[in-house]
PDB file of N, CA and C in Angstrom:
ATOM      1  N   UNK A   1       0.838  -1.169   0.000  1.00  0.00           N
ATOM      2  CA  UNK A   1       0.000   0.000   0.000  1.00  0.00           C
ATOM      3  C   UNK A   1       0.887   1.237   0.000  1.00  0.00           C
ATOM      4  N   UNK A   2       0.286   2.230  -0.885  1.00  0.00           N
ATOM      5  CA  UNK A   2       1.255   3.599  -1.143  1.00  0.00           C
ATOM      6  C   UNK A   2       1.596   4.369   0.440  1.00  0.00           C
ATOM      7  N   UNK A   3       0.513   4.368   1.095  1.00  0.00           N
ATOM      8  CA  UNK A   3       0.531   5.462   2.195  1.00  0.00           C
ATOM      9  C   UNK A   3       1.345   4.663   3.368  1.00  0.00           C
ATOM     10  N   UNK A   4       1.986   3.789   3.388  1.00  0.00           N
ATOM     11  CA  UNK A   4       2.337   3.158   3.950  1.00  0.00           C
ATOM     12  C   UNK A   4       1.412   2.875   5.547  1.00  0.00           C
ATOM     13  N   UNK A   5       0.462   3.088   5.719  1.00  0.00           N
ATOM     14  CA  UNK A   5      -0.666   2.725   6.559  1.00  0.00           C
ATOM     15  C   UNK A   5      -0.321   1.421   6.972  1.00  0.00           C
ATOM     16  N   UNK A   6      -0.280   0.274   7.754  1.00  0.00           N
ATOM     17  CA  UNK A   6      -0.539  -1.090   7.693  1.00  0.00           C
ATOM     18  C   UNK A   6      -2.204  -1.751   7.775  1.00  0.00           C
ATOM     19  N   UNK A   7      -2.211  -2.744   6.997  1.00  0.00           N
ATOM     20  CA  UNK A   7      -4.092  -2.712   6.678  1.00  0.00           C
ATOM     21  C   UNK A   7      -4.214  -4.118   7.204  1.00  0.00           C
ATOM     22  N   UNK A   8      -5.007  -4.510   7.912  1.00  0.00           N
ATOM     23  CA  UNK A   8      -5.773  -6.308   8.251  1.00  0.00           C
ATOM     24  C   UNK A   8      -6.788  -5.915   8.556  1.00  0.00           C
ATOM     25  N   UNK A   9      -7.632  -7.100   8.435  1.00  0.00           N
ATOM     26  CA  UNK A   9      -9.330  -7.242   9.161  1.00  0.00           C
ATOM     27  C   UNK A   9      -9.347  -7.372  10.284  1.00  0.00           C
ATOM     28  N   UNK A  10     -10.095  -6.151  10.735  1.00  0.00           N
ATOM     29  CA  UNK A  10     -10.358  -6.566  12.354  1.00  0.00           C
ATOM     30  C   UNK A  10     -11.723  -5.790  12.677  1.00  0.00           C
ATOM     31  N   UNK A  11     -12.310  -6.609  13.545  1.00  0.00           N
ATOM     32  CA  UNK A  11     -13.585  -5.658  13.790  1.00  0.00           C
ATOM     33  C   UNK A  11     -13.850  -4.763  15.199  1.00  0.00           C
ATOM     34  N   UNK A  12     -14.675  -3.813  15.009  1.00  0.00           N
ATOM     35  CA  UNK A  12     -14.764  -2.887  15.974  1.00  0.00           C
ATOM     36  C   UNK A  12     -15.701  -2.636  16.219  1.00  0.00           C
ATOM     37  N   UNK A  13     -15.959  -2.703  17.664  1.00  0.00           N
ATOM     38  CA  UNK A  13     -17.578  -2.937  18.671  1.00  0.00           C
ATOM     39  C   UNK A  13     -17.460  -1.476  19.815  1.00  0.00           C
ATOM     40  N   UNK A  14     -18.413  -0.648  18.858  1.00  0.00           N
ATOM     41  CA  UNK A  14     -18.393   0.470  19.702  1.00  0.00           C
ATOM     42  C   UNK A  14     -19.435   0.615  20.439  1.00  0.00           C
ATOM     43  N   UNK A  15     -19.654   1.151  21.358  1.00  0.00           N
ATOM     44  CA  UNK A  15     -20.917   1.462  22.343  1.00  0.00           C
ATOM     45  C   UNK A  15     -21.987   1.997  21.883  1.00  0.00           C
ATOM     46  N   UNK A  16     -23.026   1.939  21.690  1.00  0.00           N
ATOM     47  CA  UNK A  16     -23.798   2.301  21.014  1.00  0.00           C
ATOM     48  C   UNK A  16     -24.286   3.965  20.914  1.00  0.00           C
ATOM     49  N   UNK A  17     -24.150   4.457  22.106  1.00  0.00           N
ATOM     50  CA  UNK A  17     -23.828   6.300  22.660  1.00  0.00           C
ATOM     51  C   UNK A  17     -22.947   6.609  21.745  1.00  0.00           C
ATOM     52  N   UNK A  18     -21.633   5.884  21.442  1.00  0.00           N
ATOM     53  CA  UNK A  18     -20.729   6.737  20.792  1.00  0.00           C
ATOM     54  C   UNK A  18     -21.165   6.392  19.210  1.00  0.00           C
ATOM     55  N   UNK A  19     -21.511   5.665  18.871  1.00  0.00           N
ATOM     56  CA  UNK A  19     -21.838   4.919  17.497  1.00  0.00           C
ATOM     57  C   UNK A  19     -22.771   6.071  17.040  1.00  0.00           C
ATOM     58  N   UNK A  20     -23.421   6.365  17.763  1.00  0.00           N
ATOM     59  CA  UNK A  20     -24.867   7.504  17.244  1.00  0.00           C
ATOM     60  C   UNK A  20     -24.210   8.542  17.043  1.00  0.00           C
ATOM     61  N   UNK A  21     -23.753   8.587  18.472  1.00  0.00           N
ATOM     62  CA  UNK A  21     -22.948  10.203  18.164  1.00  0.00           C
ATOM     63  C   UNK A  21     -21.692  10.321  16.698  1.00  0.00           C
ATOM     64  N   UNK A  22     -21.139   9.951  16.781  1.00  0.00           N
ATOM     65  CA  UNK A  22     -20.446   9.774  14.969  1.00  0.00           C
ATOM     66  C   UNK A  22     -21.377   9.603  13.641  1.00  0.00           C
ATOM     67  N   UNK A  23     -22.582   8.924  13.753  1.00  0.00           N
ATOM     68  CA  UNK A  23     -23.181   9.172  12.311  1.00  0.00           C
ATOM     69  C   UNK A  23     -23.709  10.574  12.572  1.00  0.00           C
ATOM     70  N   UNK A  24     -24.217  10.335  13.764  1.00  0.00           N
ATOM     71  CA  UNK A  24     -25.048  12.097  13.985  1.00  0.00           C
ATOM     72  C   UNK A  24     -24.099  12.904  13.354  1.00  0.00           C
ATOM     73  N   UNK A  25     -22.627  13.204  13.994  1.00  0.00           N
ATOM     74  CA  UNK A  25     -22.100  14.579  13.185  1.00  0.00           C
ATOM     75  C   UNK A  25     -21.794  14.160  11.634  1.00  0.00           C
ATOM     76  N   UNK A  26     -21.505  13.241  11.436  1.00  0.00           N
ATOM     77  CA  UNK A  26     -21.335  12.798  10.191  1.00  0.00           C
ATOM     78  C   UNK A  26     -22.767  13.536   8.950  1.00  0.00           C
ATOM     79  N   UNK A  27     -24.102  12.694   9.294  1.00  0.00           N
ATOM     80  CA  UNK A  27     -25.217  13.628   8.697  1.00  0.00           C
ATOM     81  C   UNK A  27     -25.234  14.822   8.703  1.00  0.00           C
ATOM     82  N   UNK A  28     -24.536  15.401  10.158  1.00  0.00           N
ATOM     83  CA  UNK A  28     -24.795  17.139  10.163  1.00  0.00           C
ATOM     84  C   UNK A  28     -23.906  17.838   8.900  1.00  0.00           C
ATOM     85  N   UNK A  29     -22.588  16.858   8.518  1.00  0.00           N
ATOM     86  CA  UNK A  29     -21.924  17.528   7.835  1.00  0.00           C
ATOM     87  C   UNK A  29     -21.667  16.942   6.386  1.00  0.00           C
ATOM     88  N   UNK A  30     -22.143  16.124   6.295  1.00  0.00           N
ATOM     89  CA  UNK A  30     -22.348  15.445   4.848  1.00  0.00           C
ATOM     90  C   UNK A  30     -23.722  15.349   3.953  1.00  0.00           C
ATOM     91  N   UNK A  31     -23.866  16.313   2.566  1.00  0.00           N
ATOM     92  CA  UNK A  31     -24.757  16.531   2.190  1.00  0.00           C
ATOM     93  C   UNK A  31     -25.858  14.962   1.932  1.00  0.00           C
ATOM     94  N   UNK A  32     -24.786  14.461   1.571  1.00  0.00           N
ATOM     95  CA  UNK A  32     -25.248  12.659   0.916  1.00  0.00           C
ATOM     96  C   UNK A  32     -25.986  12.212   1.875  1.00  0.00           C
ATOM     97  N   UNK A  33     -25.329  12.025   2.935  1.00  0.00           N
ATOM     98  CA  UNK A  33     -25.623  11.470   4.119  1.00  0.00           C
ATOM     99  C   UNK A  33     -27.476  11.718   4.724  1.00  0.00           C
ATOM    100  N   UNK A  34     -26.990  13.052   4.726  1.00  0.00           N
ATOM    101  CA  UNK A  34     -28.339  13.981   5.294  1.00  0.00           C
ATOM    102  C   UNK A  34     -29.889  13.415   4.162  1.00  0.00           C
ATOM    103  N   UNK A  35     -29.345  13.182   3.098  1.00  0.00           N
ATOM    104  CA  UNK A  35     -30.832  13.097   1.989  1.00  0.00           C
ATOM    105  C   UNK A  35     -30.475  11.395   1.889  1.00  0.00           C
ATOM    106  N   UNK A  36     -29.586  10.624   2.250  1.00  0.00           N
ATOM    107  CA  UNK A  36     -29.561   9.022   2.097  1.00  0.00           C
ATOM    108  C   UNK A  36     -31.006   8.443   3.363  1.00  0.00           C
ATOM    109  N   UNK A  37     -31.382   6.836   2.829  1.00  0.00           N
ATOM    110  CA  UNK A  37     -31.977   6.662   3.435  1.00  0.00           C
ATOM    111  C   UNK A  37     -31.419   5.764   4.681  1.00  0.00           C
ATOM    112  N   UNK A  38     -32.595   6.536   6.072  1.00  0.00           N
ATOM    113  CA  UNK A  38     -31.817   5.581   7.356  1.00  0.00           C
ATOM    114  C   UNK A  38     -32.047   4.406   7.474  1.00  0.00           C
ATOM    115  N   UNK A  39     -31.430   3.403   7.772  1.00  0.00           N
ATOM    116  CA  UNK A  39     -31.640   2.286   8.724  1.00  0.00           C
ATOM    117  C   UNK A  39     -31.263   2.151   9.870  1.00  0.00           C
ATOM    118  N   UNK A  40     -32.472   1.324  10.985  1.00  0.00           N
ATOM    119  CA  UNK A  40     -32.254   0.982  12.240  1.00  0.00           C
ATOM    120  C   UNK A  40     -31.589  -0.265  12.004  1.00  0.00           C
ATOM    121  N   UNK A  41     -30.189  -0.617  12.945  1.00  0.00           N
ATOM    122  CA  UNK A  41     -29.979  -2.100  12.961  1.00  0.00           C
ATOM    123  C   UNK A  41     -30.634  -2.249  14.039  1.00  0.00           C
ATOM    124  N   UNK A  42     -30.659  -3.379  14.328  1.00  0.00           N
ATOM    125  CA  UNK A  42     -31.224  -4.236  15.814  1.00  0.00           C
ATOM    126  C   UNK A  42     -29.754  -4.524  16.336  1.00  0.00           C
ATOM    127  N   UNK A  43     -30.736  -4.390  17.798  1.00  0.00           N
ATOM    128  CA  UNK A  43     -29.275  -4.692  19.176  1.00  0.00           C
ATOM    129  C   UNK A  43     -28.550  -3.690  18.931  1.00  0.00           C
ATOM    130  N   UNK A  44     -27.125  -4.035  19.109  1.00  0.00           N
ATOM    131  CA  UNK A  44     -25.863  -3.502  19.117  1.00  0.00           C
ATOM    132  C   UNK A  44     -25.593  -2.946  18.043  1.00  0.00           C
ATOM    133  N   UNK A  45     -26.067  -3.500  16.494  1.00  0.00           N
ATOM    134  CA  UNK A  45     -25.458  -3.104  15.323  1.00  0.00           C
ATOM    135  C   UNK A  45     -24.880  -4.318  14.540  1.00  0.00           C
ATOM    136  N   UNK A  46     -23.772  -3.493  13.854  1.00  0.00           N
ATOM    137  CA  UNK A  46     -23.544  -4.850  12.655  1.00  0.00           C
ATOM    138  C   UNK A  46     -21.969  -4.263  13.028  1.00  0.00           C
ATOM    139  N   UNK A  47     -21.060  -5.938  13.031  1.00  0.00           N
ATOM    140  CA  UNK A  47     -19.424  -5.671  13.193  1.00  0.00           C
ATOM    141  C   UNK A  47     -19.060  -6.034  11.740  1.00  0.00           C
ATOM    142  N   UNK A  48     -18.278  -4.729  11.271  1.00  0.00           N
ATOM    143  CA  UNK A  48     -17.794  -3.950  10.440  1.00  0.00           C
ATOM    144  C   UNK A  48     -16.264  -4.704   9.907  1.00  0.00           C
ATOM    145  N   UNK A  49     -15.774  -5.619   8.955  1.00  0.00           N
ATOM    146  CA  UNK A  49     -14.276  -5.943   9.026  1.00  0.00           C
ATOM    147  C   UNK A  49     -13.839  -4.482   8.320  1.00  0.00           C
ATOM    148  N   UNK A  50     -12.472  -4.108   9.236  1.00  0.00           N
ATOM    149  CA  UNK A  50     -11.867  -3.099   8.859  1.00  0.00           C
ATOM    150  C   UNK A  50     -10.418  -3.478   8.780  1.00  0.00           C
ATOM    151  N   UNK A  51      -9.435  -3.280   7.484  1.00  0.00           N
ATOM    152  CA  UNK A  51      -8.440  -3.672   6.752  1.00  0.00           C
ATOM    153  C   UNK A  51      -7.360  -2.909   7.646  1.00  0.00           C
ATOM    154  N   UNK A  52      -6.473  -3.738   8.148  1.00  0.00           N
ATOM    155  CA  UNK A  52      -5.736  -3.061   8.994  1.00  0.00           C
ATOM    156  C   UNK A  52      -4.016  -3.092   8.710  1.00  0.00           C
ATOM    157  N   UNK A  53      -4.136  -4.348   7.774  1.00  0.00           N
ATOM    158  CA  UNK A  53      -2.594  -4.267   7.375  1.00  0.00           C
ATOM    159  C   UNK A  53      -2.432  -4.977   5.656  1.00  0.00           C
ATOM    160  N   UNK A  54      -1.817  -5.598   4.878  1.00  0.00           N
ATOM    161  CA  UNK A  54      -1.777  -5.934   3.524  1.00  0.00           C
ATOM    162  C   UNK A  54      -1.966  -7.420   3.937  1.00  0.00           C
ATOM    163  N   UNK A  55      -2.663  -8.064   3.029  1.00  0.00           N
ATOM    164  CA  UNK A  55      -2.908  -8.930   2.325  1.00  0.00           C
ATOM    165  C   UNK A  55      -1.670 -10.080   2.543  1.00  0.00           C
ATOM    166  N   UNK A  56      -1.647 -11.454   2.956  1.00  0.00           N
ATOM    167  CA  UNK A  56      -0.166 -12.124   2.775  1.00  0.00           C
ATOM    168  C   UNK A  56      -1.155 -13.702   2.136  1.00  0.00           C
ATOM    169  N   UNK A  57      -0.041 -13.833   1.379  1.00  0.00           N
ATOM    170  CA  UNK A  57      -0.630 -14.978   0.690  1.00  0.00           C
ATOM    171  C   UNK A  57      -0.547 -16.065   1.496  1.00  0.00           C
ATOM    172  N   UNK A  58      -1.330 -17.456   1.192  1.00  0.00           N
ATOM    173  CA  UNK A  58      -0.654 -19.012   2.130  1.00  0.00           C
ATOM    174  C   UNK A  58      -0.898 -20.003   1.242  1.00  0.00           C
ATOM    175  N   UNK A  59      -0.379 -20.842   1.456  1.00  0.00           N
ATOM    176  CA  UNK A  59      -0.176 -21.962   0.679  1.00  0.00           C
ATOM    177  C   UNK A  59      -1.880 -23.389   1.340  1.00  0.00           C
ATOM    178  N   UNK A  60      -2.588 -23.412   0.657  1.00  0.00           N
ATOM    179  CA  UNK A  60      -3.547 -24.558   0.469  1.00  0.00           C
ATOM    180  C   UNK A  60      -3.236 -25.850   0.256  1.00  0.00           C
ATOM    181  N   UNK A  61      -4.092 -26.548   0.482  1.00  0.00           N
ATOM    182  CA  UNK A  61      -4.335 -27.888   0.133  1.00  0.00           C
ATOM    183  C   UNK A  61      -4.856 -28.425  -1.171  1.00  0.00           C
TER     184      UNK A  61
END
């Protein structure tokens, strides 16, 4: 990867207070956002894989 970032899957379980509060400012400041349509998840929400480092190949069967 160019930005030299490191990327793997990992997921992230946020509290649900803070979860709101981030789309909330997010809609306040994103035109898309604001006219997209909402969905409620149920419970907690949905865990998200987020790329955290590159890709390594492995050898199969």
């Amino acid at each position: 990867m160019a930005s030299g970032i490191p990327t793997n899957r990992t997921n992230i379980d946020l509290p649900v207070d803070i979860s709101r509060e981030i789309i909330a400012k997010a809609q306040e400041s994103s035109a898309i956002m604001s006219l997209a349509r909402k969905i409620t998840l149920p419970g907690r929400g949905l865990a998200i894989p987020v790329i955290t480092s590159d890709p390594e190949a492995e050898w199969v069967s």
